[in-house]
N, C-alpha and C. Protein backbone atom coordinates (compact mmCIF):
# COMPACT_ATOMS: atom_id res chain seq x y z
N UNK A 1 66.81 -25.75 116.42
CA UNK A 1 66.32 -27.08 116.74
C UNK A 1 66.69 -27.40 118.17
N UNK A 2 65.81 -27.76 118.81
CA UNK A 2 65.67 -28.32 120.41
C UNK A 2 65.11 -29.62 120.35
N UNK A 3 65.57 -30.70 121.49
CA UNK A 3 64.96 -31.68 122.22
C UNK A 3 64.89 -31.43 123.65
N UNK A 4 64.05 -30.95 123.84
CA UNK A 4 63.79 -31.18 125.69
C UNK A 4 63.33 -32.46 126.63
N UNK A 5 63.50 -32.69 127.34
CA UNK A 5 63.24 -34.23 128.02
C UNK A 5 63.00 -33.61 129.10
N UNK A 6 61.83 -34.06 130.22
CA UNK A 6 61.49 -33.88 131.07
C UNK A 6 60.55 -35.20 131.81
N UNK A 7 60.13 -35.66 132.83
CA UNK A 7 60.13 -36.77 133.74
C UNK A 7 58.59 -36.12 134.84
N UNK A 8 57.81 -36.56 134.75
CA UNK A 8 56.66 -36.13 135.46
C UNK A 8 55.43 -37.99 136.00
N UNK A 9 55.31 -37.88 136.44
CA UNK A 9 54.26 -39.08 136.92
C UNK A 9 55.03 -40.46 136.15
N UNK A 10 56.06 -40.85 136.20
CA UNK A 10 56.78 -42.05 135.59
C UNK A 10 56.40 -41.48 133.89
N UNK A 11 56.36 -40.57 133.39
CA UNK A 11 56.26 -40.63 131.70
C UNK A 11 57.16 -39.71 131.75
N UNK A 12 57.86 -40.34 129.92
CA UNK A 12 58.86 -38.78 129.92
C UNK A 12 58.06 -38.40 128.79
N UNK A 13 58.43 -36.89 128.51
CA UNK A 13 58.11 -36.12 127.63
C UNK A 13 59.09 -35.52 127.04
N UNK A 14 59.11 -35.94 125.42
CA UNK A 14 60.14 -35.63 124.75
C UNK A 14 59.32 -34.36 123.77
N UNK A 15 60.20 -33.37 124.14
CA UNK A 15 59.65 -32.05 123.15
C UNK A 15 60.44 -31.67 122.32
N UNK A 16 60.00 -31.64 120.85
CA UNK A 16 60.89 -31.71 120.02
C UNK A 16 60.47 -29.94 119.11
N UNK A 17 61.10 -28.92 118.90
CA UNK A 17 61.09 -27.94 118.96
C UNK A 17 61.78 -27.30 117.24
N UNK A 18 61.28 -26.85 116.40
CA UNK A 18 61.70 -26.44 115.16
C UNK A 18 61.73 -27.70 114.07
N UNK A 19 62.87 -27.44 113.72
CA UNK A 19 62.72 -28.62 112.19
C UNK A 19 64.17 -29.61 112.86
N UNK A 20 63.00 -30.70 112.64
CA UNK A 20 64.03 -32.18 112.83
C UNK A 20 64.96 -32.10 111.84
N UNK A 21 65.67 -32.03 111.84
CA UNK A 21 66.45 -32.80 110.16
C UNK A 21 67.42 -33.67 110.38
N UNK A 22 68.21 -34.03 109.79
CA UNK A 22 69.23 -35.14 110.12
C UNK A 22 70.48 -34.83 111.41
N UNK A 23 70.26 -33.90 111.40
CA UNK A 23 72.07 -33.80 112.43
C UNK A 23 71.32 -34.04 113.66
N UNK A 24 70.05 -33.74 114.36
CA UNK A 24 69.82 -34.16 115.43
C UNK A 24 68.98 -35.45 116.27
N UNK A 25 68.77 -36.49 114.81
CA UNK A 25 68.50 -38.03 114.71
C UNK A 25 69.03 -38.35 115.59
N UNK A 26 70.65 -37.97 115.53
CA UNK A 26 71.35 -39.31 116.46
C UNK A 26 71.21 -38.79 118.15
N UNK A 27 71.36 -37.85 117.90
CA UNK A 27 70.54 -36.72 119.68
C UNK A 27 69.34 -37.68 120.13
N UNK A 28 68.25 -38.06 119.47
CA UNK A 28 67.29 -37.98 120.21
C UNK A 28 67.54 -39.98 119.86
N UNK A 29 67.84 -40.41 119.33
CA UNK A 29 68.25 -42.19 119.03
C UNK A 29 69.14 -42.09 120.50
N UNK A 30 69.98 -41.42 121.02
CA UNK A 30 70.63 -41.30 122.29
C UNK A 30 69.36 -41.48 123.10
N UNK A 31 68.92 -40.41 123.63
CA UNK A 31 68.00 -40.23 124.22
C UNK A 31 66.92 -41.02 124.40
N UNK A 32 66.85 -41.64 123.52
CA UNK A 32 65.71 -43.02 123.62
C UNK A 32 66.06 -44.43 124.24
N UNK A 33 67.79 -44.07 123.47
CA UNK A 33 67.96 -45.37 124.38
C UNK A 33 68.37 -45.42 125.95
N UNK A 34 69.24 -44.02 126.24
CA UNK A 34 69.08 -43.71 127.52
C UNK A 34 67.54 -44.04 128.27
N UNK A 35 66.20 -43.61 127.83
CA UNK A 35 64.73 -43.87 128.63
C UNK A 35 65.03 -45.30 128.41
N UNK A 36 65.01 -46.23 127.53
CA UNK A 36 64.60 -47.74 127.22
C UNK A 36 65.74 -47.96 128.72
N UNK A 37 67.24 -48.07 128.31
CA UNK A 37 68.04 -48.72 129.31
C UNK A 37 67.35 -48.16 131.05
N UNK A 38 66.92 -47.06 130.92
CA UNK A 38 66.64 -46.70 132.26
C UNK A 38 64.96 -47.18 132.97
N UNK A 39 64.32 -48.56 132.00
CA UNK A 39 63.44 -48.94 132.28
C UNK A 39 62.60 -48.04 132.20
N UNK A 40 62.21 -46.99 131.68
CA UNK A 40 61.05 -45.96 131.57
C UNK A 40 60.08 -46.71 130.22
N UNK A 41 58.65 -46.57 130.31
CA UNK A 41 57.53 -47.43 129.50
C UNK A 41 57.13 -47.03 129.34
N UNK A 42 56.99 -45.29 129.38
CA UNK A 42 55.95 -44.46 129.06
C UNK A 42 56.23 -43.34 128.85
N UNK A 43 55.93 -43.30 127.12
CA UNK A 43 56.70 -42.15 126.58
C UNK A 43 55.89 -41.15 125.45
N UNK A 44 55.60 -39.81 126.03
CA UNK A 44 55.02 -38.71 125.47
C UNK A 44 56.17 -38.16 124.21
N UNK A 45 55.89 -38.00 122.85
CA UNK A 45 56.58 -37.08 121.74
C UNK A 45 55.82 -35.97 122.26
N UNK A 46 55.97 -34.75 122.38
CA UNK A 46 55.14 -33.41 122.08
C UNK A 46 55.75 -32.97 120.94
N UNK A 47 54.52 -32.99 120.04
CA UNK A 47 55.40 -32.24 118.05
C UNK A 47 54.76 -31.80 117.83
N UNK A 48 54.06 -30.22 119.29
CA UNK A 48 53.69 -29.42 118.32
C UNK A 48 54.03 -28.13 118.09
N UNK A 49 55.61 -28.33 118.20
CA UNK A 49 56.16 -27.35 117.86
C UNK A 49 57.40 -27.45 116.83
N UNK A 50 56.74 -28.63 116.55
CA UNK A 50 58.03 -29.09 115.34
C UNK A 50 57.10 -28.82 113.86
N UNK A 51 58.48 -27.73 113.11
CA UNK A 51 57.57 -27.49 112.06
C UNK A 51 58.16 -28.87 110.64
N UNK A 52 58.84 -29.41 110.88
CA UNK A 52 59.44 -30.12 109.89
C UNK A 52 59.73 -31.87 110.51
N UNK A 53 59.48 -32.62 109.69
CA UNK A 53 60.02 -33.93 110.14
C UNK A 53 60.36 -34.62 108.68
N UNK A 54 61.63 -34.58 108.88
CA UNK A 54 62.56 -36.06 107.83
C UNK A 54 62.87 -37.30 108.24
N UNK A 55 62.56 -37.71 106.78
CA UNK A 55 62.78 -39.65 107.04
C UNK A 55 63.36 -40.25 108.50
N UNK A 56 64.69 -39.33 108.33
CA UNK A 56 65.56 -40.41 109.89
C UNK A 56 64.77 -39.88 110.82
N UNK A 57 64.11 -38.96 111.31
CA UNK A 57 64.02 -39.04 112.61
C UNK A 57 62.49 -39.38 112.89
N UNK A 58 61.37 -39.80 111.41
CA UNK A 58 60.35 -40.77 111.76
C UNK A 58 61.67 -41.93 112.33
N UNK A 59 61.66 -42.58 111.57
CA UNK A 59 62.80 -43.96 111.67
C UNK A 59 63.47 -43.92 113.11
N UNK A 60 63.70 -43.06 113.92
CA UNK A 60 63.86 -42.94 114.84
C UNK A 60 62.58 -43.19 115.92
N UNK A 61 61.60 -42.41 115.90
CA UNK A 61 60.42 -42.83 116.37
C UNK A 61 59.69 -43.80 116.34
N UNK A 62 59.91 -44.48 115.37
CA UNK A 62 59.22 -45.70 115.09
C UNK A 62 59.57 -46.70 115.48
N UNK A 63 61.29 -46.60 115.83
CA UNK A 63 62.30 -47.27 116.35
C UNK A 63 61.77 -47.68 118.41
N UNK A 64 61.50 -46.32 118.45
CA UNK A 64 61.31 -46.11 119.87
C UNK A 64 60.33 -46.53 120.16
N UNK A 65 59.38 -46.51 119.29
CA UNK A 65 57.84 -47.12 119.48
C UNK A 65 58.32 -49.04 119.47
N UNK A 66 58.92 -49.81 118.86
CA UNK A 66 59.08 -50.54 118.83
C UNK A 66 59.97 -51.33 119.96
N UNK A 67 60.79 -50.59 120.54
CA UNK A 67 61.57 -50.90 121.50
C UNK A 67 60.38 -50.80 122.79
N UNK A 68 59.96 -49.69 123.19
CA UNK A 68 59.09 -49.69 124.00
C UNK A 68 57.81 -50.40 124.16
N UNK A 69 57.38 -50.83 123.12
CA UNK A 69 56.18 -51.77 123.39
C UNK A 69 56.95 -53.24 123.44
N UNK A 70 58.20 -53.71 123.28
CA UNK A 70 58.86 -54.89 123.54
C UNK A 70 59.31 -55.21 125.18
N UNK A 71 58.91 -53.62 125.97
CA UNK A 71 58.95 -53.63 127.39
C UNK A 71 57.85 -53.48 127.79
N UNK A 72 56.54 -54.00 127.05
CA UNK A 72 55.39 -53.47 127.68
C UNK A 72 54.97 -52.28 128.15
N UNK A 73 55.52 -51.36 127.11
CA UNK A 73 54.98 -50.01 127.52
C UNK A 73 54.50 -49.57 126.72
N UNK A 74 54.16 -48.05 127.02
CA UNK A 74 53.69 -47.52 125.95
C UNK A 74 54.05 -45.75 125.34
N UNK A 75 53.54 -45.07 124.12
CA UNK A 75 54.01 -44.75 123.52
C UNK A 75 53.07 -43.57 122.94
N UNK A 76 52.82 -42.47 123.25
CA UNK A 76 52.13 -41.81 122.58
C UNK A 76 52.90 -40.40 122.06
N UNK A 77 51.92 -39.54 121.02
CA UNK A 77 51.99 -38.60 120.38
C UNK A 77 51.25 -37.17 120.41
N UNK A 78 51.70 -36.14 120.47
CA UNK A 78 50.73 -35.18 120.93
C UNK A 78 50.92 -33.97 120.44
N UNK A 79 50.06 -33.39 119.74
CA UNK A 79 49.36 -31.84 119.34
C UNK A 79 50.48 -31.84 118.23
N UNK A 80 50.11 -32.86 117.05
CA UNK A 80 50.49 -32.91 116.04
C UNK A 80 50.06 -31.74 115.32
N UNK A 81 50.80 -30.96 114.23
CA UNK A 81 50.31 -30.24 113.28
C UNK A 81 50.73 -30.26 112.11
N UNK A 82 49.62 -29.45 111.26
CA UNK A 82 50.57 -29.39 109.55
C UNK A 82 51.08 -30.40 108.97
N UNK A 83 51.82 -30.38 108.49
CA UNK A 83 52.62 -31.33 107.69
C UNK A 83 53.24 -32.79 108.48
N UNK A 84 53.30 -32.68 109.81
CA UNK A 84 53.68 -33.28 110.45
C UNK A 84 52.52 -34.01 111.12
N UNK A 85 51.22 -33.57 111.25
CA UNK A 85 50.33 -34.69 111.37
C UNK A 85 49.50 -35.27 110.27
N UNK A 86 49.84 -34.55 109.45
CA UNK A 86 49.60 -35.30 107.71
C UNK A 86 50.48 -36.37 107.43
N UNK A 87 51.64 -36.73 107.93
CA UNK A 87 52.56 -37.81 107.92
C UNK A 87 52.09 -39.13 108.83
N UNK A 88 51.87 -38.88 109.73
CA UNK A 88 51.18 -39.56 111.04
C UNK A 88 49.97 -40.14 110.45
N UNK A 89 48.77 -39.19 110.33
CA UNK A 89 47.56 -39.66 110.02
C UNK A 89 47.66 -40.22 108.30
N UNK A 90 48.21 -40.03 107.11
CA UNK A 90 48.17 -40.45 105.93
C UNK A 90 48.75 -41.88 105.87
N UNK A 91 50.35 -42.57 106.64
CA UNK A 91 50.17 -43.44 106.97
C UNK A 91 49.53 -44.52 108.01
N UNK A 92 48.54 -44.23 108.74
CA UNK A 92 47.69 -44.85 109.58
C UNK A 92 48.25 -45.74 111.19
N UNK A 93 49.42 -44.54 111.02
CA UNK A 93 50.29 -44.92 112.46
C UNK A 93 49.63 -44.64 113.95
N UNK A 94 48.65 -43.85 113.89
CA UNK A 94 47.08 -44.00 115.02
C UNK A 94 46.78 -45.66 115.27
N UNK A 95 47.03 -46.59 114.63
CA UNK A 95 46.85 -47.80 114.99
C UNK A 95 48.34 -48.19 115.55
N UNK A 96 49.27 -47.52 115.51
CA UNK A 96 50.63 -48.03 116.04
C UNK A 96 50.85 -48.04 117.40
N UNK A 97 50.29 -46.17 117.31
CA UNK A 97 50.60 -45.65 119.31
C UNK A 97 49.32 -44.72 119.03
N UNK A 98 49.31 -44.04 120.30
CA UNK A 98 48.15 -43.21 120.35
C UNK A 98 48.93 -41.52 119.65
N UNK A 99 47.50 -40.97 119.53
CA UNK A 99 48.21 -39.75 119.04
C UNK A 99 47.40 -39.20 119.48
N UNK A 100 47.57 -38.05 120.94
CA UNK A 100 46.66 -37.30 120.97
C UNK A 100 46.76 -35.62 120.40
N UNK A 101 45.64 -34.78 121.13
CA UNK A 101 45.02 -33.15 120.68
C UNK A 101 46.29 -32.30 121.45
N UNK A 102 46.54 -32.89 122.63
CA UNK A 102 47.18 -31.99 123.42
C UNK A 102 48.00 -32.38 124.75
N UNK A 103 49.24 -32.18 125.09
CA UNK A 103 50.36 -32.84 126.29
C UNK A 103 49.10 -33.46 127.59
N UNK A 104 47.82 -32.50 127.98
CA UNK A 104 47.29 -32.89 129.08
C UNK A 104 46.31 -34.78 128.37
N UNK A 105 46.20 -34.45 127.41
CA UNK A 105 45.69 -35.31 126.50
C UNK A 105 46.36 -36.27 126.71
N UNK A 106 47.52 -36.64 126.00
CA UNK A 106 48.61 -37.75 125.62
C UNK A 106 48.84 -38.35 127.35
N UNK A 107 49.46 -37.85 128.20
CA UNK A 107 50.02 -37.66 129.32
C UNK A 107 48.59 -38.84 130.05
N UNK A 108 47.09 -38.07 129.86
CA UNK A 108 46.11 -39.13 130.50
C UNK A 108 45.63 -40.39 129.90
N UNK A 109 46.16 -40.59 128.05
CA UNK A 109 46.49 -41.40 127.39
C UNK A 109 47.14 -42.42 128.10
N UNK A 110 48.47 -42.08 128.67
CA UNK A 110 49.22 -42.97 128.84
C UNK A 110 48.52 -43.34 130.27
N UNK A 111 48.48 -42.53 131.41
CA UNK A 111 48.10 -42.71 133.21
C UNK A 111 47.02 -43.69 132.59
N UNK A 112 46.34 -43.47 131.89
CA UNK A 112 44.79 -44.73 131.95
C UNK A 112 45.00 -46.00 131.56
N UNK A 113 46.30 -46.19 129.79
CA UNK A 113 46.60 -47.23 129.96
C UNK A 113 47.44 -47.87 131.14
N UNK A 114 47.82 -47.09 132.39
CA UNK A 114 48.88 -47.74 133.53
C UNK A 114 47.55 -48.38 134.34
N UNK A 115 46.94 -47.22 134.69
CA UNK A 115 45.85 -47.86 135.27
C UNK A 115 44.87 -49.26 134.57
N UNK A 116 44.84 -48.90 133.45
CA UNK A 116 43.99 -50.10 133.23
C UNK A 116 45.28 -52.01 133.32
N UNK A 117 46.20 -51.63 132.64
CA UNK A 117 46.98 -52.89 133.00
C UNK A 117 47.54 -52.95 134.64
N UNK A 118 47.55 -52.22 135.48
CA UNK A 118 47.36 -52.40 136.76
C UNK A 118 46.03 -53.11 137.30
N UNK A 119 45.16 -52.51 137.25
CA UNK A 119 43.87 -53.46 137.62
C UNK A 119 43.49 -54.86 137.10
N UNK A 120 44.27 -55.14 135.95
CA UNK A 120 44.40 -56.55 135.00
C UNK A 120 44.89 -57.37 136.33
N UNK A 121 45.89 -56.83 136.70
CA UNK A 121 47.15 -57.55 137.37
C UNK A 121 46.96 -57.53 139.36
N UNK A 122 45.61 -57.53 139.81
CA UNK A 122 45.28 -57.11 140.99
C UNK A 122 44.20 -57.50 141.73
N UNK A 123 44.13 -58.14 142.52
CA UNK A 123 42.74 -58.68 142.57
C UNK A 123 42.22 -57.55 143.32
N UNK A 124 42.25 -56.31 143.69
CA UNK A 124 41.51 -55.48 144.60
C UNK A 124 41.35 -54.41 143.49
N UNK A 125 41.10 -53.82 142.27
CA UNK A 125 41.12 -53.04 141.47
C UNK A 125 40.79 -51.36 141.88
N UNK A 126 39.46 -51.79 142.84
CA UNK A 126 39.39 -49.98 143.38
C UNK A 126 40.76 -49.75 144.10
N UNK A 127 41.86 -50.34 144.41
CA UNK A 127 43.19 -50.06 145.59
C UNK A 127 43.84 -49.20 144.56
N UNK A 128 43.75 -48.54 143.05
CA UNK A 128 44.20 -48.38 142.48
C UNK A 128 45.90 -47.30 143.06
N UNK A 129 46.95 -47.45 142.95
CA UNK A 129 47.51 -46.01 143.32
C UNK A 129 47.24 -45.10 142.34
N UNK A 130 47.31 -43.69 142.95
CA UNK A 130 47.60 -42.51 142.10
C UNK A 130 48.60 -42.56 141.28
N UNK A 131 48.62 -42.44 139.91
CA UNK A 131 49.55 -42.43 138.98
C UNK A 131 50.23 -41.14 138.80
């Protein structure tokens, strides 16, 4: 079992690697709150290399999803499989955060929602910066 964290265009990407199970909940509940305290709003799961997910460490995610949209950010999911996007899609958590096909996927998920609440907030909208 691995968590990798990595930092690219203001999103982090949390890669979560083998079977979640309980001993490494409180690892990645760290880790979340480290991004929240460090003002980060934009946050990639990659799970698709996680072959297993238990109760605590949805509860953990869901946690993070909730903290982060209380900073106006946002929150996506990416290259779900198996059993683990049968959990996702059976409870109808696609209406929670986004869930995309694949990291290049999720990653332009998030850059478009920056861009689009940037241009909300701008009266010159083509000035957009590069995200």
């Amino acid at each position: 079992m691995e968590i990798i964290q990595k930092e690219n265009n203001g999103i982090v990407c949390i890669t979560i690697n083998g079977r979640m199970g309980n001993e490494l909940s409180p690892e990645l509940e760290r880790i979340i709150k480290e991004i929240v305290a460090g003002g980060k709003r934009r946050v990639l799961f990659d799970l698709g290399s996680l072959d297993y997910l238990r109760s605590p460490t949805l509860r953990v995610i869901l946690k993070a999803v909730k903290q982060i949209n209380q900073k106006h950010g946002k929150v996506a999911l990416c290259s779900l499989n198996g059993y683990v996007k049968e959990i996702f899609e059976d409870n109808c958590f696609q209406d929670t955060f986004a869930i995309a096909d694949s990291v290049e996927s999720g990653i332009e998920e998030l850059l478009s929602t920056a861009r689009a609440a940037y241009a909300r907030h701008t009266s010159c909208p083509s000035a957009l910066p590069a995200f």
